[in-house]
C-alpha atoms as a PDB file:
ATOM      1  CA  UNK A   1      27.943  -7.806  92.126  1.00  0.00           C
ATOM      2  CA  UNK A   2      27.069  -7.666  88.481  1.00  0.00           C
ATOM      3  CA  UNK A   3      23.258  -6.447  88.166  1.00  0.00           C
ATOM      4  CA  UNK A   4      21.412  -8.349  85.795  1.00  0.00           C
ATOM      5  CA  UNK A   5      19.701  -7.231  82.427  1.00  0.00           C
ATOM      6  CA  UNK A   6      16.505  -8.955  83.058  1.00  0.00           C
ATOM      7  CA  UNK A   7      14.279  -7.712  85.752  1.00  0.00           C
ATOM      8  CA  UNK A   8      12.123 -10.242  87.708  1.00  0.00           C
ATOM      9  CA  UNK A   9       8.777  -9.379  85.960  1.00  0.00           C
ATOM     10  CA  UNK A  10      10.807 -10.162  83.086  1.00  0.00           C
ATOM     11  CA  UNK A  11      12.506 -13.084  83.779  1.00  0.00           C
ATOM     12  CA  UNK A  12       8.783 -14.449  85.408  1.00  0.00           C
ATOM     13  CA  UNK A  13       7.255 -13.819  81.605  1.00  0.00           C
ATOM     14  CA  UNK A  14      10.200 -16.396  80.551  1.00  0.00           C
ATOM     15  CA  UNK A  15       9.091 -18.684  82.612  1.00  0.00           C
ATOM     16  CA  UNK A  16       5.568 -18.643  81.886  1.00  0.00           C
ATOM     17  CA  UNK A  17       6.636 -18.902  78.320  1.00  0.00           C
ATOM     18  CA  UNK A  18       8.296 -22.455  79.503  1.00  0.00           C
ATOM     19  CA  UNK A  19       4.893 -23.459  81.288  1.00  0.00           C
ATOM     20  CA  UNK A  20       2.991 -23.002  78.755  1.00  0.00           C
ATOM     21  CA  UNK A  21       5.241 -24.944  75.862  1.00  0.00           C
ATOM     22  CA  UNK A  22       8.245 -22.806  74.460  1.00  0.00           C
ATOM     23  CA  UNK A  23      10.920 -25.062  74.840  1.00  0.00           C
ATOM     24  CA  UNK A  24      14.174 -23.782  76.726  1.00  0.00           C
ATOM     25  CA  UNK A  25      16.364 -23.517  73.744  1.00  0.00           C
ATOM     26  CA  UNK A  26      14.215 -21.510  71.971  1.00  0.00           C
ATOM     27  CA  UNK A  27      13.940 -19.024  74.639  1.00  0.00           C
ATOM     28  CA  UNK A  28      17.593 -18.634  75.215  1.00  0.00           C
ATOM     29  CA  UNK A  29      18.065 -17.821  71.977  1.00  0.00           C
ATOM     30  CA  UNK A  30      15.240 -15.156  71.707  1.00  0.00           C
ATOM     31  CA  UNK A  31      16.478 -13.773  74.696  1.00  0.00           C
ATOM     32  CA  UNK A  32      20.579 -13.871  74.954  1.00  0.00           C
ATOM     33  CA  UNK A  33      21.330 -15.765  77.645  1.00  0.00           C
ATOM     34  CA  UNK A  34      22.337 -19.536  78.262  1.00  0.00           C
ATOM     35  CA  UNK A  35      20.155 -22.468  79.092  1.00  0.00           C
ATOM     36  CA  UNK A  36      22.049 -22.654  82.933  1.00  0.00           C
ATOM     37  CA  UNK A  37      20.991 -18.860  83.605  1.00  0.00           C
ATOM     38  CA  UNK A  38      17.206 -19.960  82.681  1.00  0.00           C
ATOM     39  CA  UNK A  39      16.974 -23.263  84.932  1.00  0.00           C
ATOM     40  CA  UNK A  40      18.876 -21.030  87.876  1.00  0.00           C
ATOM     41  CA  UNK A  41      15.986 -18.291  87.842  1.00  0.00           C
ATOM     42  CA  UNK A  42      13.303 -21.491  87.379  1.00  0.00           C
ATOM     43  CA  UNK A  43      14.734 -22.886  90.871  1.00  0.00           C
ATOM     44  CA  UNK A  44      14.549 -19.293  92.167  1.00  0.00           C
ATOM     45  CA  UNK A  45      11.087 -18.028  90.545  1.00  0.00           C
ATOM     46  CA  UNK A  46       9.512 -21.267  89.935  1.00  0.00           C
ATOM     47  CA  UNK A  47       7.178 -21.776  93.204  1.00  0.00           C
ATOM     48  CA  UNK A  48       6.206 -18.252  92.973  1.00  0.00           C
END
């Protein structure tokens, strides 16, 4: 299995970034990665 780039401090910073207004779109394309990847690790990280 591929490992990923992000780590999961990192990827929980991204999501904070969502909560508190940065839309997805513009996060993707600061960061590299698609829109899917970013609403897959909300589901995952989102509760925590």
């Amino acid at each position: 299995m591929r490992k990923s780039k992000f780590s999961d401090s990192q990827i929980m910073a991204m999501i904070k970034q969502n909560e508190a207004g940065m839309s997805v779109s513009d996060l993707c394309c600061e960061h590299g990665m698609s829109s899917a990847q970013f609403y897959k690790w909300r589901a995952k990280f989102g509760g925590i």
